[in-house]
PDB file of N, CA and C in Angstrom:
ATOM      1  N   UNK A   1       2.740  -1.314   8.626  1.00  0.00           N
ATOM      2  CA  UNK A   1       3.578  -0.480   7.744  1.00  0.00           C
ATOM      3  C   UNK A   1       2.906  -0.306   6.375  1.00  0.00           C
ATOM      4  N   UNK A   2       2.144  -1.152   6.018  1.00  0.00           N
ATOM      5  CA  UNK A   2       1.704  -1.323   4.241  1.00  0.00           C
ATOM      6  C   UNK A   2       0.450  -0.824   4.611  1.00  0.00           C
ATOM      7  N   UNK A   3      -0.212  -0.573   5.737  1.00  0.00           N
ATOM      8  CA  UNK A   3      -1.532  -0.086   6.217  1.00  0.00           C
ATOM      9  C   UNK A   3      -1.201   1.520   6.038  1.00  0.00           C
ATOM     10  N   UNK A   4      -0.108   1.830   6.380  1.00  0.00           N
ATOM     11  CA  UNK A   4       0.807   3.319   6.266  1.00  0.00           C
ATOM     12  C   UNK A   4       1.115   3.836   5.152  1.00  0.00           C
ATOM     13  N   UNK A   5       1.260   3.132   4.615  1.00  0.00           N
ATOM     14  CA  UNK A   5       1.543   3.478   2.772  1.00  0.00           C
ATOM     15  C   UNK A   5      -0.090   3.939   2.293  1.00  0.00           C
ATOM     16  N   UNK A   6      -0.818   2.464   2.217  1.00  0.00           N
ATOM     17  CA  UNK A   6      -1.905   3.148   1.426  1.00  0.00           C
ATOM     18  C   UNK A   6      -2.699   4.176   2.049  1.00  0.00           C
ATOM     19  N   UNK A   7      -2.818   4.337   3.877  1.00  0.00           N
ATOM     20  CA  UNK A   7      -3.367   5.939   3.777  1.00  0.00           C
ATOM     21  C   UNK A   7      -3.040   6.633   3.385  1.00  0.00           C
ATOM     22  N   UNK A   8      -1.319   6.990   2.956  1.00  0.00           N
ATOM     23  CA  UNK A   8      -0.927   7.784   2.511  1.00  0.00           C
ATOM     24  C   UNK A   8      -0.933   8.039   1.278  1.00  0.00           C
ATOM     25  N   UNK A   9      -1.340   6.722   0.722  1.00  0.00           N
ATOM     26  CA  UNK A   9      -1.825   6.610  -0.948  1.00  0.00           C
ATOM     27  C   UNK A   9      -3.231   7.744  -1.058  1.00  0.00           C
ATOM     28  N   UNK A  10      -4.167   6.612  -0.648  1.00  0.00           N
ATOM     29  CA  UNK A  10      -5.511   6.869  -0.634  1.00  0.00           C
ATOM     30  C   UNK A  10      -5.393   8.949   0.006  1.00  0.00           C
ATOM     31  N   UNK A  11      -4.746   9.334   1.100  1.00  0.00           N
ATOM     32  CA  UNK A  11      -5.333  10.602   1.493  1.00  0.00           C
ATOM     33  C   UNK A  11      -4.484  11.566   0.289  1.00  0.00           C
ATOM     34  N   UNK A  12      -3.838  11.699  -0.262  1.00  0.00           N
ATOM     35  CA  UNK A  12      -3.247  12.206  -1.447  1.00  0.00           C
ATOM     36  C   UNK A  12      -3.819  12.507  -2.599  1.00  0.00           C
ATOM     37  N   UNK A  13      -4.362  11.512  -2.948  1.00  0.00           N
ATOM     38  CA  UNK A  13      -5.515  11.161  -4.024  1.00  0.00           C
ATOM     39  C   UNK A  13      -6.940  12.029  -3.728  1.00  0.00           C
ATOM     40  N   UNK A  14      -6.873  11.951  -2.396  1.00  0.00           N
ATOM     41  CA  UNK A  14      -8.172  12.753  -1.731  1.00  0.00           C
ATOM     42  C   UNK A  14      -7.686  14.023  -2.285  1.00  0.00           C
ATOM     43  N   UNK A  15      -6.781  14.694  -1.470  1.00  0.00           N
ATOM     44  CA  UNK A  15      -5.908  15.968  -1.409  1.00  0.00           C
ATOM     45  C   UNK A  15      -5.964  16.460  -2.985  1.00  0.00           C
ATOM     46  N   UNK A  16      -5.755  15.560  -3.954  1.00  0.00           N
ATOM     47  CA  UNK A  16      -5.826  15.916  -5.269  1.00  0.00           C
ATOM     48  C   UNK A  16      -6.852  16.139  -5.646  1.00  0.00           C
ATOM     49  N   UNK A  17      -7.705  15.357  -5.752  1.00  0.00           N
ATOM     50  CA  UNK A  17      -9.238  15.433  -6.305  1.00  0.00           C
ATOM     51  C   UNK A  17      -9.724  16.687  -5.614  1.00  0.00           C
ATOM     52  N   UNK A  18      -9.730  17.094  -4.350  1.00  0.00           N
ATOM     53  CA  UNK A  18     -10.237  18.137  -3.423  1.00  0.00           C
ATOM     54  C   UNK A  18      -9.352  19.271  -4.183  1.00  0.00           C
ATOM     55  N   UNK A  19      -8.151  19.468  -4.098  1.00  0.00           N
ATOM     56  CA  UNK A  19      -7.377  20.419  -4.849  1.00  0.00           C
ATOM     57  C   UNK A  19      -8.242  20.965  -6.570  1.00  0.00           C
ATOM     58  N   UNK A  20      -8.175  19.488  -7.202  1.00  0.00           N
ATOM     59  CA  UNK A  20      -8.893  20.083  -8.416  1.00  0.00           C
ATOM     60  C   UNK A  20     -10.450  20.552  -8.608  1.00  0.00           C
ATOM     61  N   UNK A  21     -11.089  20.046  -7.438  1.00  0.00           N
ATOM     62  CA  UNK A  21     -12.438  20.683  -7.512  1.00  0.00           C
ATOM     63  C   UNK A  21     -12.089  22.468  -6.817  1.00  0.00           C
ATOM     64  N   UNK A  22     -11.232  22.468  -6.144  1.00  0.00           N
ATOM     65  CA  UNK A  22     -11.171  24.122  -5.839  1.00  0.00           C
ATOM     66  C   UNK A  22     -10.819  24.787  -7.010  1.00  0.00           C
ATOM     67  N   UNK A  23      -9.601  24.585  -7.339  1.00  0.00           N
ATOM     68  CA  UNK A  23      -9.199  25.326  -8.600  1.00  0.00           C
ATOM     69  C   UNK A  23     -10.150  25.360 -10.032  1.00  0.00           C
ATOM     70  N   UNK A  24     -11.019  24.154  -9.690  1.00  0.00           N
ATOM     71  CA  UNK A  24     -12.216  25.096 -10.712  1.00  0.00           C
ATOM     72  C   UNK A  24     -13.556  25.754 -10.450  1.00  0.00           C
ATOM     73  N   UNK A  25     -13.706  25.614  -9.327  1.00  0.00           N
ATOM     74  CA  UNK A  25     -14.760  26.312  -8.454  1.00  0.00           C
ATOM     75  C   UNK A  25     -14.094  27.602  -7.248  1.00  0.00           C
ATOM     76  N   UNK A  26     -14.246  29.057  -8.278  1.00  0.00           N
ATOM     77  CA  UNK A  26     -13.365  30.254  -7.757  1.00  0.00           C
ATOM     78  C   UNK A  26     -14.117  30.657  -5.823  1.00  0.00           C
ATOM     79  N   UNK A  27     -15.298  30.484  -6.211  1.00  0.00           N
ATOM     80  CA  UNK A  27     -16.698  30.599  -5.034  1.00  0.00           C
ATOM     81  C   UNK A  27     -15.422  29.501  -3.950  1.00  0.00           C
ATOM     82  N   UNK A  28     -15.487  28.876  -4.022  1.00  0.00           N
ATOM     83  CA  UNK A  28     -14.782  27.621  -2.692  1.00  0.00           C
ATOM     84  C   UNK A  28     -13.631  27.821  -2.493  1.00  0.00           C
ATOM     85  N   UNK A  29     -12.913  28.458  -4.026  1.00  0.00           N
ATOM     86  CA  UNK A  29     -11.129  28.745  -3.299  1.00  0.00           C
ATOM     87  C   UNK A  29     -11.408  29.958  -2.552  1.00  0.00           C
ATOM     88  N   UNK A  30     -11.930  30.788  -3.157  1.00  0.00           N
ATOM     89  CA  UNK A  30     -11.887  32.022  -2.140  1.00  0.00           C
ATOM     90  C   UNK A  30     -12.535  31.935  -0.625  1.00  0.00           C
ATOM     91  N   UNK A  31     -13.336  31.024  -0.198  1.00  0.00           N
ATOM     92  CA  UNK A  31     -13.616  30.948   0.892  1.00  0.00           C
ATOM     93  C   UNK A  31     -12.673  29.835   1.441  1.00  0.00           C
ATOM     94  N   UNK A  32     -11.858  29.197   1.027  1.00  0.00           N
ATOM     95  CA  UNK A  32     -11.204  28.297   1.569  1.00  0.00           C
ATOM     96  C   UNK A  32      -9.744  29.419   2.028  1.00  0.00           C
ATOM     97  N   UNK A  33      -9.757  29.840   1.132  1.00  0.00           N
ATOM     98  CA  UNK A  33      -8.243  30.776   1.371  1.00  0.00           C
ATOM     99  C   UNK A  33      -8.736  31.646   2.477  1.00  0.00           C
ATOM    100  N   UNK A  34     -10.110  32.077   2.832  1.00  0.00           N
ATOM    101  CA  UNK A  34     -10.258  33.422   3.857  1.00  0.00           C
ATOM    102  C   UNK A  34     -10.274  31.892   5.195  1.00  0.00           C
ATOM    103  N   UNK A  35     -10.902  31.149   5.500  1.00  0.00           N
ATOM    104  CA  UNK A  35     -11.021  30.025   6.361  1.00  0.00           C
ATOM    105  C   UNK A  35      -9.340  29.884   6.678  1.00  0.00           C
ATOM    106  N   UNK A  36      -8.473  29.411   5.679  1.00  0.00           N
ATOM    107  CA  UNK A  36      -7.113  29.442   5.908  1.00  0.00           C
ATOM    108  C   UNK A  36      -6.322  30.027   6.504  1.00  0.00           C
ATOM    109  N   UNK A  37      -6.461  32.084   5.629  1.00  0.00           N
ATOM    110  CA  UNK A  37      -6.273  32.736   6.787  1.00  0.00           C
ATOM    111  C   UNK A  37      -6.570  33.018   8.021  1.00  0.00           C
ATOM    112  N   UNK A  38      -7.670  32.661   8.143  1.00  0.00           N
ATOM    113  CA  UNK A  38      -8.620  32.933   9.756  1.00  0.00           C
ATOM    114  C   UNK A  38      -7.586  31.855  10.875  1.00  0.00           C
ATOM    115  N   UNK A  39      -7.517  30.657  10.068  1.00  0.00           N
ATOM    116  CA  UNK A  39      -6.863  29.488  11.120  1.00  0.00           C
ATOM    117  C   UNK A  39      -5.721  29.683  11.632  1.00  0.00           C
ATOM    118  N   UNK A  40      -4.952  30.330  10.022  1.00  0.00           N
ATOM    119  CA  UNK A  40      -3.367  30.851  10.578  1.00  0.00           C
ATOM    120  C   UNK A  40      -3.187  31.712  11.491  1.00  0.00           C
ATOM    121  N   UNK A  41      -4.383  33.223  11.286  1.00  0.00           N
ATOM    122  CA  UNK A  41      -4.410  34.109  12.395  1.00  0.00           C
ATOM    123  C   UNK A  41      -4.484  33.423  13.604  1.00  0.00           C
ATOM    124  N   UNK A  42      -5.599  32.720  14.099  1.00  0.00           N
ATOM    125  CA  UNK A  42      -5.876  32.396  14.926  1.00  0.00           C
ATOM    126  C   UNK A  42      -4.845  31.519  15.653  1.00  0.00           C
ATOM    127  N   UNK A  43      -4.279  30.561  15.262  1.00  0.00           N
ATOM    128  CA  UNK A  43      -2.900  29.744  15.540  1.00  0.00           C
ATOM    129  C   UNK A  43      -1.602  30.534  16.113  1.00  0.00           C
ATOM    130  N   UNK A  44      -1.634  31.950  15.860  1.00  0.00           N
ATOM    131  CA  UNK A  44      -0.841  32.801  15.916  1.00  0.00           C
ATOM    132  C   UNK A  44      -0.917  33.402  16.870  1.00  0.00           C
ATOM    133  N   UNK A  45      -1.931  33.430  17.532  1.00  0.00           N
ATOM    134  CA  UNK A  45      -2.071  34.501  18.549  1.00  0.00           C
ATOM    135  C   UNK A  45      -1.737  33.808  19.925  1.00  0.00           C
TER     136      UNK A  45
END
């Protein structure tokens, strides 16, 4: 259970740090957002 917590600690922290390197690097959000859409399309069909 406490093994459950801190992945969920630790992958958050990831999620953040990864979040703030996109939002200042425009080059990676925009290819992350077309990758995004591609997955959603694709999930969809």
């Amino acid at each position: 259970m406490i093994d459950q917590i801190i992945a969920l600690i630790m992958a958050s922290i990831f999620i953040g740090l990864v979040l703030e390197l996109i939002s200042k690097n425009p080059i990676i959000k925009s290819k992350l957002l077309l990758g995004q859409s591609l997955a959603v399309a694709s999930s969809t069909k």
